[in-house]
N, C-alpha and C. Protein backbone atom coordinates (compact mmCIF):
# COMPACT_ATOMS: atom_id res chain seq x y z
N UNK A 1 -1.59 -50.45 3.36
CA UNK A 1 -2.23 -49.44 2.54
C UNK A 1 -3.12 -50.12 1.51
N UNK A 2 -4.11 -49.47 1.78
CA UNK A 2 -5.23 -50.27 0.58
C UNK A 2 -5.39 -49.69 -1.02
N UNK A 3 -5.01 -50.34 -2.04
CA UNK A 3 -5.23 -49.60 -3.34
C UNK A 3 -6.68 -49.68 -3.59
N UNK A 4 -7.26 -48.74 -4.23
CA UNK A 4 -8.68 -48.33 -4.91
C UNK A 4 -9.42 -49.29 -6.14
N UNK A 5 -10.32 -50.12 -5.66
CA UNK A 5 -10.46 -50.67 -6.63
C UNK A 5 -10.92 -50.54 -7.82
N UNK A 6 -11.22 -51.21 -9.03
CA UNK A 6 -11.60 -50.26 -10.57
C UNK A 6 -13.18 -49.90 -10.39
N UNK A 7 -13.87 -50.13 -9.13
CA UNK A 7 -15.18 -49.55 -9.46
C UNK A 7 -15.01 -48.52 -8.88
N UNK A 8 -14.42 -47.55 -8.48
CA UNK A 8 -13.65 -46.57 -7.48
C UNK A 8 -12.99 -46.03 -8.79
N UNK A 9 -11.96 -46.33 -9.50
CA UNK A 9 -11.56 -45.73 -10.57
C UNK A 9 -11.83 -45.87 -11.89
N UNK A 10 -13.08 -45.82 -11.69
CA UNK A 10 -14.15 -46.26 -13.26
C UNK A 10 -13.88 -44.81 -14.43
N UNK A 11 -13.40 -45.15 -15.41
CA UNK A 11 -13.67 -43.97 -16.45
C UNK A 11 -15.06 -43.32 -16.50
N UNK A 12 -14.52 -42.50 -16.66
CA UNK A 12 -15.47 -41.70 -16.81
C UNK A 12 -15.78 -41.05 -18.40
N UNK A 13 -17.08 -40.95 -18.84
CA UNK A 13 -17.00 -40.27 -20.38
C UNK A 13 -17.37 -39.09 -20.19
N UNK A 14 -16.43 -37.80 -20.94
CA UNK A 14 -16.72 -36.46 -21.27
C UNK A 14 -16.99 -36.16 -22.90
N UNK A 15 -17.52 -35.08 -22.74
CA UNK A 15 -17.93 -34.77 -23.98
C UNK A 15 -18.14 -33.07 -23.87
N UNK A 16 -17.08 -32.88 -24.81
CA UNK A 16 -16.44 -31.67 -25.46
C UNK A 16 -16.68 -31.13 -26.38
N UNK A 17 -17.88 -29.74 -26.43
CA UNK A 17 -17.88 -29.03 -27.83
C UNK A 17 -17.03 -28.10 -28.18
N UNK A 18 -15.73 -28.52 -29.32
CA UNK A 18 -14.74 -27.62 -29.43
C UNK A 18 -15.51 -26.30 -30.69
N UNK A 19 -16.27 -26.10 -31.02
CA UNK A 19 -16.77 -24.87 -31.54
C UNK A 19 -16.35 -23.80 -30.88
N UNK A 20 -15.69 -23.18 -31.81
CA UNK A 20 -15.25 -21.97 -31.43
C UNK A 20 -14.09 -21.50 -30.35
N UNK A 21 -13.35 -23.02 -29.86
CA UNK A 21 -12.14 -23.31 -29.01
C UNK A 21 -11.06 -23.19 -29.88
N UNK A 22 -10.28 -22.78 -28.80
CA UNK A 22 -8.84 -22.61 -28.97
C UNK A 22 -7.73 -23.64 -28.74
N UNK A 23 -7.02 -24.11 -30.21
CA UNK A 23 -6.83 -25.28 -30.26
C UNK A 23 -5.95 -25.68 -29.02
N UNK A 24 -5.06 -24.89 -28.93
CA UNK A 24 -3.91 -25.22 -27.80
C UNK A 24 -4.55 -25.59 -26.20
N UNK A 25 -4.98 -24.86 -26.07
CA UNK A 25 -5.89 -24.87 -24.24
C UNK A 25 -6.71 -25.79 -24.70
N UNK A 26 -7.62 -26.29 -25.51
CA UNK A 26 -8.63 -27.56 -25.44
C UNK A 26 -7.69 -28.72 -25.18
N UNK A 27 -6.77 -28.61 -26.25
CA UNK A 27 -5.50 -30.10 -26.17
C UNK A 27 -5.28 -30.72 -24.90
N UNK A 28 -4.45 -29.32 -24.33
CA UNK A 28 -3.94 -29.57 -23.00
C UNK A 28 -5.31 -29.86 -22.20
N UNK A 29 -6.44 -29.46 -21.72
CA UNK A 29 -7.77 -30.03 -20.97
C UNK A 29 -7.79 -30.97 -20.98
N UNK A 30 -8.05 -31.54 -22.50
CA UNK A 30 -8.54 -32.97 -22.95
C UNK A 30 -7.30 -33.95 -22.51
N UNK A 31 -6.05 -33.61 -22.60
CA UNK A 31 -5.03 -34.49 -22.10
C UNK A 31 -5.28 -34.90 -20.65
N UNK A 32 -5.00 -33.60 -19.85
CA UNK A 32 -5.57 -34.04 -18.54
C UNK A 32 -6.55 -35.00 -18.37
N UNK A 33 -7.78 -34.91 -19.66
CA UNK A 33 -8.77 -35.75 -18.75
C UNK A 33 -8.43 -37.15 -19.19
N UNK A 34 -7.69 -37.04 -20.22
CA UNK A 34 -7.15 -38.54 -20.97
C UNK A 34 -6.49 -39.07 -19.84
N UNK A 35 -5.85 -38.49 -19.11
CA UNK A 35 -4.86 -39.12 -18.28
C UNK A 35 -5.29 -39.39 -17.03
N UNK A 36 -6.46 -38.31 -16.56
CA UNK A 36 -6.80 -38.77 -15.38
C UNK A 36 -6.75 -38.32 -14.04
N UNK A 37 -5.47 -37.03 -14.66
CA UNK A 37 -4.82 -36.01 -13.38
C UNK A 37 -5.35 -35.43 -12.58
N UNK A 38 -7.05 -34.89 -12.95
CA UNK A 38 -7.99 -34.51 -11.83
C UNK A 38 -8.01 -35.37 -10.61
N UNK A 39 -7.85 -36.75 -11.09
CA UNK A 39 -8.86 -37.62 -9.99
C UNK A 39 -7.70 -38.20 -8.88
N UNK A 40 -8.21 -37.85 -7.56
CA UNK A 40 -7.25 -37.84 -6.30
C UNK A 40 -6.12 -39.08 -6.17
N UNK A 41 -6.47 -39.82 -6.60
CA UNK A 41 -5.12 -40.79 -6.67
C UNK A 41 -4.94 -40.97 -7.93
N UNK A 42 -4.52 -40.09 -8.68
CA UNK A 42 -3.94 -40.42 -10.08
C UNK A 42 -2.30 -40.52 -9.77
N UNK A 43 -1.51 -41.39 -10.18
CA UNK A 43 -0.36 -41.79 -10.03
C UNK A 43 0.42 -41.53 -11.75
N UNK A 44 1.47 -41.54 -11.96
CA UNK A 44 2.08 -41.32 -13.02
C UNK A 44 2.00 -42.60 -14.08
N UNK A 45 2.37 -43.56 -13.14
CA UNK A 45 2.53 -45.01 -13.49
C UNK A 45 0.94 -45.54 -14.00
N UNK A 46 -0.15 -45.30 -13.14
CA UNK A 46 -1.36 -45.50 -13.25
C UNK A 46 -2.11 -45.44 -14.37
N UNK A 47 -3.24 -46.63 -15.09
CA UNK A 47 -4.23 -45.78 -16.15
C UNK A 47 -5.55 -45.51 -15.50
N UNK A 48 -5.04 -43.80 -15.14
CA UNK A 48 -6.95 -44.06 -14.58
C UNK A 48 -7.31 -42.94 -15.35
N UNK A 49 -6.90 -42.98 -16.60
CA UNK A 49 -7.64 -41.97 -17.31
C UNK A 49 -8.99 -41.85 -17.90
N UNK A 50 -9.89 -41.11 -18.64
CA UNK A 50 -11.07 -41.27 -19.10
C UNK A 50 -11.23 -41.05 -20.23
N UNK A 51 -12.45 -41.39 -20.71
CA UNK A 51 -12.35 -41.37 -22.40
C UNK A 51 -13.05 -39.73 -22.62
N UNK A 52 -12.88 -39.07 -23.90
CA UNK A 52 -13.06 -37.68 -24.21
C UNK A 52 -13.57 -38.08 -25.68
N UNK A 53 -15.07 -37.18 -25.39
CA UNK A 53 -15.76 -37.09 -27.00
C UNK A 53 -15.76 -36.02 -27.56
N UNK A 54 -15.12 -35.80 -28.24
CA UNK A 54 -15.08 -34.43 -28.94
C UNK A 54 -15.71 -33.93 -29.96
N UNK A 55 -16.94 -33.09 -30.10
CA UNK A 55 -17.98 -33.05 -31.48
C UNK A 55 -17.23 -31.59 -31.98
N UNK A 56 -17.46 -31.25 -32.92
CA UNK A 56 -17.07 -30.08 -33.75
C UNK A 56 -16.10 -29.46 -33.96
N UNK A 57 -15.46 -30.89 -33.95
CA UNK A 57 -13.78 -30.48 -34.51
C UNK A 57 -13.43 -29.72 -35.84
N UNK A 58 -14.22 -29.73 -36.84
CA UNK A 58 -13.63 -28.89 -37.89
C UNK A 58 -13.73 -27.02 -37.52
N UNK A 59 -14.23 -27.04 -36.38
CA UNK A 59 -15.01 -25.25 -36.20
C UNK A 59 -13.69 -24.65 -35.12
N UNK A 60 -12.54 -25.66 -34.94
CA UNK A 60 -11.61 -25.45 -33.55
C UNK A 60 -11.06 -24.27 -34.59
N UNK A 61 -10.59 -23.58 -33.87
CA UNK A 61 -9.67 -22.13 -34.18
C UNK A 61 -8.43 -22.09 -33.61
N UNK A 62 -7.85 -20.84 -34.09
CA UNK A 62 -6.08 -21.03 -33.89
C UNK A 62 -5.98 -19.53 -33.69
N UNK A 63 -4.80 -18.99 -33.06
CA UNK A 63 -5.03 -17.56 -32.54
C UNK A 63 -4.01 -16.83 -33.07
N UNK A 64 -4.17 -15.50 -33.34
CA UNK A 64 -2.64 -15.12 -34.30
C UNK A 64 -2.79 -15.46 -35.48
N UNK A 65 -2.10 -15.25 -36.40
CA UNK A 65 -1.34 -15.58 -37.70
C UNK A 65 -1.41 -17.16 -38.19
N UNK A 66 -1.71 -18.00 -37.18
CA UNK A 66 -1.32 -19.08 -36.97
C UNK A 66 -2.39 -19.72 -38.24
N UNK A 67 -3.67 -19.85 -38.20
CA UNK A 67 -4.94 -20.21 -39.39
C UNK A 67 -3.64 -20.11 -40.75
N UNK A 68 -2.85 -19.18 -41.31
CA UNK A 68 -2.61 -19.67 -42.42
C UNK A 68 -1.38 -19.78 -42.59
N UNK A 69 -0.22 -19.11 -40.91
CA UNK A 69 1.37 -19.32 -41.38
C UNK A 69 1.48 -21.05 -40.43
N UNK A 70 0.61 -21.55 -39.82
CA UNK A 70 0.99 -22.77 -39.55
C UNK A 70 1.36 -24.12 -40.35
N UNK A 71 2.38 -24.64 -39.98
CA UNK A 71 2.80 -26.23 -41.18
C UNK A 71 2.80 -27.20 -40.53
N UNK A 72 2.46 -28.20 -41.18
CA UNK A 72 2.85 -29.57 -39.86
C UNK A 72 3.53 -30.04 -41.02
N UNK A 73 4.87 -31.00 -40.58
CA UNK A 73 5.77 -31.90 -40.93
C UNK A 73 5.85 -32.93 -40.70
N UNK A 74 5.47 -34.19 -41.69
CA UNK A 74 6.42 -35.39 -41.50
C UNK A 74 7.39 -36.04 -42.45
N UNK A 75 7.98 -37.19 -42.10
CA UNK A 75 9.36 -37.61 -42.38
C UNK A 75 9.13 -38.92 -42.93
N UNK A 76 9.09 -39.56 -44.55
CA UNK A 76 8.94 -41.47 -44.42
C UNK A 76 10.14 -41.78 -44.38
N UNK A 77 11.27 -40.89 -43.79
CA UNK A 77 12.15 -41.94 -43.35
C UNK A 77 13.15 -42.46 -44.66
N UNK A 78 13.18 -41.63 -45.93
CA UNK A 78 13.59 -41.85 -47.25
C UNK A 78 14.11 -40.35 -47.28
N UNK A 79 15.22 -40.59 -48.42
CA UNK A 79 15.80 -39.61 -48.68
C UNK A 79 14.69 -38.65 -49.67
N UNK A 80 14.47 -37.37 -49.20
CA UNK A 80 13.62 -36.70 -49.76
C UNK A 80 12.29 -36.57 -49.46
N UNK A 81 11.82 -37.35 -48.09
CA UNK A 81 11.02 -37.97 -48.08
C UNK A 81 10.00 -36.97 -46.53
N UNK A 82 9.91 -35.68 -46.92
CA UNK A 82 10.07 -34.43 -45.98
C UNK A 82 8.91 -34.30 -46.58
N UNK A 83 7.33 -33.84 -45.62
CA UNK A 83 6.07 -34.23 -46.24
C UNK A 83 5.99 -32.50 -45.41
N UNK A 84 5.46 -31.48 -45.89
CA UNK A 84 4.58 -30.10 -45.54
C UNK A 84 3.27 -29.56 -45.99
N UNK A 85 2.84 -29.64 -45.09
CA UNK A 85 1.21 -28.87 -45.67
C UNK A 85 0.83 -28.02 -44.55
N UNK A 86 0.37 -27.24 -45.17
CA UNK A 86 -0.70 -25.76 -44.68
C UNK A 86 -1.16 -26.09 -43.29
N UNK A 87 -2.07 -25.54 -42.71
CA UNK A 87 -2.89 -25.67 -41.84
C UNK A 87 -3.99 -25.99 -42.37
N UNK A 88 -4.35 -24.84 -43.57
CA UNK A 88 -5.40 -24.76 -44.43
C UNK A 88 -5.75 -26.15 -45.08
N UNK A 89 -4.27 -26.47 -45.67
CA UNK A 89 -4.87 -27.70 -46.10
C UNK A 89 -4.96 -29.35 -45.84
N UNK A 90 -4.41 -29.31 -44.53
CA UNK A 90 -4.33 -30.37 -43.80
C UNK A 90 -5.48 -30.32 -42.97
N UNK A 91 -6.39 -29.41 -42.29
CA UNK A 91 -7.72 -29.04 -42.08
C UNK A 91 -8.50 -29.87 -43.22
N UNK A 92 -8.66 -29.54 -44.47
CA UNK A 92 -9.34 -29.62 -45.40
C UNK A 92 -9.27 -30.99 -45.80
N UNK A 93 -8.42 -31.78 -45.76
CA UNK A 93 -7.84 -33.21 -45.86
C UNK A 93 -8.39 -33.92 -44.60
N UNK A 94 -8.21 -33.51 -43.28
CA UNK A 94 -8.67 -34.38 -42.17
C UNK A 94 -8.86 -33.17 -41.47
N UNK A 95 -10.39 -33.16 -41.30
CA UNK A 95 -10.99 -31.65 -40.15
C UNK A 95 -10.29 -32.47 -38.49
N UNK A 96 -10.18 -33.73 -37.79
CA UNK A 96 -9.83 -33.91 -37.09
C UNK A 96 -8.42 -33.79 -36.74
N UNK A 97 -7.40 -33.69 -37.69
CA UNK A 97 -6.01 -33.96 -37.50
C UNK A 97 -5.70 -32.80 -36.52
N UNK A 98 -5.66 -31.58 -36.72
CA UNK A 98 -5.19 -31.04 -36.25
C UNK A 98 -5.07 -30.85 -34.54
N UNK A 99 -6.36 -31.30 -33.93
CA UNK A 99 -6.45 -31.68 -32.76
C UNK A 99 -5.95 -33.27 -32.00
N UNK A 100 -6.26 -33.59 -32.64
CA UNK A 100 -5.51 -34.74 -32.48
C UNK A 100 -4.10 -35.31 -32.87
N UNK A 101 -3.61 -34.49 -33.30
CA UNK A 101 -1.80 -33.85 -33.60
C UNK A 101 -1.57 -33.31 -32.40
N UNK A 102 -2.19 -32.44 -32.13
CA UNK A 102 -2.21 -31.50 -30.95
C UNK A 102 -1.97 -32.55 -29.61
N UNK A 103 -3.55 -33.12 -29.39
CA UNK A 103 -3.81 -34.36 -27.89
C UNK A 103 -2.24 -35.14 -27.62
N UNK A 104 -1.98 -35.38 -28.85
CA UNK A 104 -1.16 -36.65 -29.40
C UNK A 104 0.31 -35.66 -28.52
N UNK A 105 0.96 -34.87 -29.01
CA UNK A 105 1.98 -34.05 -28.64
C UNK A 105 1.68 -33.74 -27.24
N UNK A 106 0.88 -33.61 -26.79
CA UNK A 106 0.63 -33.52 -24.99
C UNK A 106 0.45 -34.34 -24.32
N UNK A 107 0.55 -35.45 -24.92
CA UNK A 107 0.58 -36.69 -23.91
C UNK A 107 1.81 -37.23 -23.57
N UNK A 108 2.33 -37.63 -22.49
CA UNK A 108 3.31 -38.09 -21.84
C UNK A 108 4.22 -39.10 -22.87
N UNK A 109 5.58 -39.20 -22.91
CA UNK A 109 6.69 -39.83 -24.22
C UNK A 109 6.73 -41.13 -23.59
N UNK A 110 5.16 -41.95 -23.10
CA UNK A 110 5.77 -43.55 -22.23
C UNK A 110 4.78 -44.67 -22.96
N UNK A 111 4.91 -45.58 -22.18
CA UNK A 111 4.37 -46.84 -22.50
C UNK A 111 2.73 -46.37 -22.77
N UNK A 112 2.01 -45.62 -21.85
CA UNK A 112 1.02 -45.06 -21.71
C UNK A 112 0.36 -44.45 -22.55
N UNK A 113 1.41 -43.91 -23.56
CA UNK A 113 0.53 -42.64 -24.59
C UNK A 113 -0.33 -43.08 -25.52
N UNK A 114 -0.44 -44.43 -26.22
CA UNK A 114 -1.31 -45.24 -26.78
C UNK A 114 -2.32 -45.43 -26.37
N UNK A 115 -2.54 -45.94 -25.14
CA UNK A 115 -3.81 -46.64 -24.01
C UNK A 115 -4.45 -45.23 -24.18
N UNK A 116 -3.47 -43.99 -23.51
CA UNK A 116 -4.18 -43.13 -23.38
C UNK A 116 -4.64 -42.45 -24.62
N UNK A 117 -4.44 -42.15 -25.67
CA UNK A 117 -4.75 -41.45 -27.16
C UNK A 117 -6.06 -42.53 -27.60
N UNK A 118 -5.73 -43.87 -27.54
CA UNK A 118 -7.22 -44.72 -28.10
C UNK A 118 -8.39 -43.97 -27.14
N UNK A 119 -8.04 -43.55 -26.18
CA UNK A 119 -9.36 -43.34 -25.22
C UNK A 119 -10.47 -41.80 -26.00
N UNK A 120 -9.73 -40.97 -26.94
CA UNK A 120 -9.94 -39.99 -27.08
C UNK A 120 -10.87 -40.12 -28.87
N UNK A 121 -12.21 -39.62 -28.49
CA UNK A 121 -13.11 -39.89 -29.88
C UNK A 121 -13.03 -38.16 -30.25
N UNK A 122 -12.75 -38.42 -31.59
CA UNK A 122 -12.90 -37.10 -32.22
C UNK A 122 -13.93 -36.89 -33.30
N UNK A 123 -14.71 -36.34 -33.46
CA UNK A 123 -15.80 -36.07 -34.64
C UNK A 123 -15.89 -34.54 -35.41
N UNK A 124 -15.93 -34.66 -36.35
CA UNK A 124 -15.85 -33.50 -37.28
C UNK A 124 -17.05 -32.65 -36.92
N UNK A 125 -18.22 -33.25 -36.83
CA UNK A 125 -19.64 -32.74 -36.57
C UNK A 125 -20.24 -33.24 -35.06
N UNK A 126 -21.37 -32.70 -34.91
CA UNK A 126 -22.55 -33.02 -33.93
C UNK A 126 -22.61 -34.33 -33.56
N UNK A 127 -23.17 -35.48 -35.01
CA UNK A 127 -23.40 -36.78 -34.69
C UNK A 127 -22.40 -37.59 -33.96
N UNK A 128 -22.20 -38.28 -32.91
CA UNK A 128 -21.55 -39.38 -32.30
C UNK A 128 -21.74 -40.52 -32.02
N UNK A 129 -21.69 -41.54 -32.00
CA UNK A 129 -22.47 -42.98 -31.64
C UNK A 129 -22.29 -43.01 -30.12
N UNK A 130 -21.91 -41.98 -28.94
CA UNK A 130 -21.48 -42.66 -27.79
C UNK A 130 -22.52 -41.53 -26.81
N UNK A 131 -23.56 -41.00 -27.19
CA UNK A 131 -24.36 -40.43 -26.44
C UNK A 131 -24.87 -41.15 -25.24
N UNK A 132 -25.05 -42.03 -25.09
CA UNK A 132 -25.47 -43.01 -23.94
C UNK A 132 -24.38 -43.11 -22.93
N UNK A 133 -23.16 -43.25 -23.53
CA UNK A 133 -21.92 -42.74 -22.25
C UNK A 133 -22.00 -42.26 -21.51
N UNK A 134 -22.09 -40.78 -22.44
CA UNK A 134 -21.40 -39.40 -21.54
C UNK A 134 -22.10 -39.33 -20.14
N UNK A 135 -21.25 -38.76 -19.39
CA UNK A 135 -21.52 -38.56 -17.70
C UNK A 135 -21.28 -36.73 -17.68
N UNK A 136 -20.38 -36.29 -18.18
CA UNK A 136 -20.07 -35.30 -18.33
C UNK A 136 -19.92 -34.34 -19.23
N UNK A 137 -20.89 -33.14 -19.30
CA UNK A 137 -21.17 -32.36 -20.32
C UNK A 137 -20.79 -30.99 -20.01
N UNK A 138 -18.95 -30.76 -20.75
CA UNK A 138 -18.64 -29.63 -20.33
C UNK A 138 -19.30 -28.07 -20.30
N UNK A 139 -19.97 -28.36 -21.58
CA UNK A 139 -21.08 -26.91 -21.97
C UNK A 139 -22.35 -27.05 -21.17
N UNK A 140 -22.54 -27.74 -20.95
CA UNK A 140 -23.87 -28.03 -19.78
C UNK A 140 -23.87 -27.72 -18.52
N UNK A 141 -22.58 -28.04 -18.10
CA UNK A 141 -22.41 -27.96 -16.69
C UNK A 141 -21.93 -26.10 -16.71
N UNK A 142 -21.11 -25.30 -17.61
CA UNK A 142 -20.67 -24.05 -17.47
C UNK A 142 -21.79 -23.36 -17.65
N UNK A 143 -22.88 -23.99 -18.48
CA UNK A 143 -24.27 -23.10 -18.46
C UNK A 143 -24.85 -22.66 -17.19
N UNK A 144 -24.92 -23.81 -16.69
CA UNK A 144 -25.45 -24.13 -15.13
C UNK A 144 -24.80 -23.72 -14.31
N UNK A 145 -23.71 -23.73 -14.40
CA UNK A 145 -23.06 -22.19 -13.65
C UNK A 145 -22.98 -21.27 -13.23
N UNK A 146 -23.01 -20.21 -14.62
CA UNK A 146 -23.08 -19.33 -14.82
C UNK A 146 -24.93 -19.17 -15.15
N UNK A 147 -25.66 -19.50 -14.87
CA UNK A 147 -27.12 -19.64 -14.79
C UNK A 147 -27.28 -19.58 -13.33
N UNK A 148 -26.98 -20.16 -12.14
CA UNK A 148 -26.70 -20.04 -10.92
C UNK A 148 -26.27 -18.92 -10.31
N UNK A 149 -25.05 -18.45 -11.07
CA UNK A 149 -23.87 -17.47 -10.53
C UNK A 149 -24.76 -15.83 -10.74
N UNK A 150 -25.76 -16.19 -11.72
CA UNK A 150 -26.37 -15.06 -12.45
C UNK A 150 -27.84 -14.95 -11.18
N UNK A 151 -28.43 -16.13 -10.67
CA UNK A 151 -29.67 -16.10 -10.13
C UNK A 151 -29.08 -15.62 -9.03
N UNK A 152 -27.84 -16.10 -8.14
CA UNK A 152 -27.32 -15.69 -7.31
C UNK A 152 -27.70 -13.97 -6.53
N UNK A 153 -26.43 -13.68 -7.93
CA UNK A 153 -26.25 -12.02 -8.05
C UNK A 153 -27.96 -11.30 -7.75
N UNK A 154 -28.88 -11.89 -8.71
CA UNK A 154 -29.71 -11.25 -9.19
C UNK A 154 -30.59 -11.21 -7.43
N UNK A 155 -30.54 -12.30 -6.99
CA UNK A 155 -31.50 -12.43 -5.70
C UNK A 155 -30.44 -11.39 -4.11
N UNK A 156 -29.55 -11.70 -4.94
CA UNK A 156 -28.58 -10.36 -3.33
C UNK A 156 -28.57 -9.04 -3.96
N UNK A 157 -29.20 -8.64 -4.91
CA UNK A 157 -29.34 -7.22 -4.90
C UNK A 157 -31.34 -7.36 -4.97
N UNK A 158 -31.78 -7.85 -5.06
CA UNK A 158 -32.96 -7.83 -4.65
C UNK A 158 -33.26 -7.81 -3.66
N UNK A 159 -32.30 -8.94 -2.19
CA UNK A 159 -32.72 -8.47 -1.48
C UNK A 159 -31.85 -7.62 -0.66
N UNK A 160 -30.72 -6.90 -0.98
CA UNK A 160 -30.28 -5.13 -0.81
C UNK A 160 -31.10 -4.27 -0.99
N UNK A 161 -31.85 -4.24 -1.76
CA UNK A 161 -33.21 -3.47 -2.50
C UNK A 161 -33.81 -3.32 -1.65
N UNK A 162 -34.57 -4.38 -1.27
CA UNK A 162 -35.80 -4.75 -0.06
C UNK A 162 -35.18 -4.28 1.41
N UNK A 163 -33.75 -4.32 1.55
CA UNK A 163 -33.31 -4.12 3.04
C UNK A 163 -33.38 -2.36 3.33
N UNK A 164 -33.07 -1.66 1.86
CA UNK A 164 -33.39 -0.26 1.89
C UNK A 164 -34.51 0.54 2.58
């Protein structure tokens, strides 16, 4: 049996505008692509994951109640030492945390979850230094889609029209 070599399992760069996303379902996406699970021989053991650019992380949204009854918790491990803040204001402190709290909690409890979490760029805004990367442009490609899916429609009732 022949294994695939790394020009065969080359990362790949995506790039993700979370504006106006929903924090939970982006997480889980972006994990997948961290890890790699799309691609036909992805193995458990394996890193054939890809790197994920994420622009407009402070604009991600939360659904429900959640924007102001959510808390995140941590622990230094000292008596008393029980850390809580808002959503609101842990947003306001680091516009990225919250997604990347999120990525971080959906990634697999192994040797792996490091390799795979460094792979993942998060940006508060638009600007990124890794534009020359990207291969894959999730909002680009759903445009083109649904730009297709639309010319489609539009040309089979035109020519229903004409068959009249």
């Amino acid at each position: 049996m022949s294994v695939p070599t790394t020009s065969i399992r080359g990362q790949v760069w995506h790039l993700v505008d979370a504006r106006g996303r929903n924090l939970g379902r982006l997480a889980q996406r972006i994990s997948i692509a961290l890890r790699g699970k799309y691609k036909p021989f992805w193995h458990p053991s394996d890193d054939v994951g890809d790197h994920v650019v994420v622009i407009n992380a402070r604009h991600i949204r939360l659904s429900g109640n959640k924007e102001t009854d959510k808390k995140y918790f941590w622990h230094s491990r000292w008596v008393g030492g029980l850390t809580e803040l808002k959503h609101d204001e842990f947003k306001a402190a680091h516009p990225n945390g919250p997604l990347k709290k999120a990525v971080y909690g959906m990634l697999p409890k192994n040797n792996l979850r490091q390799t795979h979490f460094h792979r993942l760029h998060v940006f508060a805004d638009d600007d990124h230094p890794y534009a020359q990367n990207i291969m894959r442009d999730y909002e680009r490609e759903a445009l083109e889609k649904a730009l297709a899916a639309a010319a489609e429609t539009d040309s089979s009732v035109s020519a229903s029209a004409t068959k009249k």
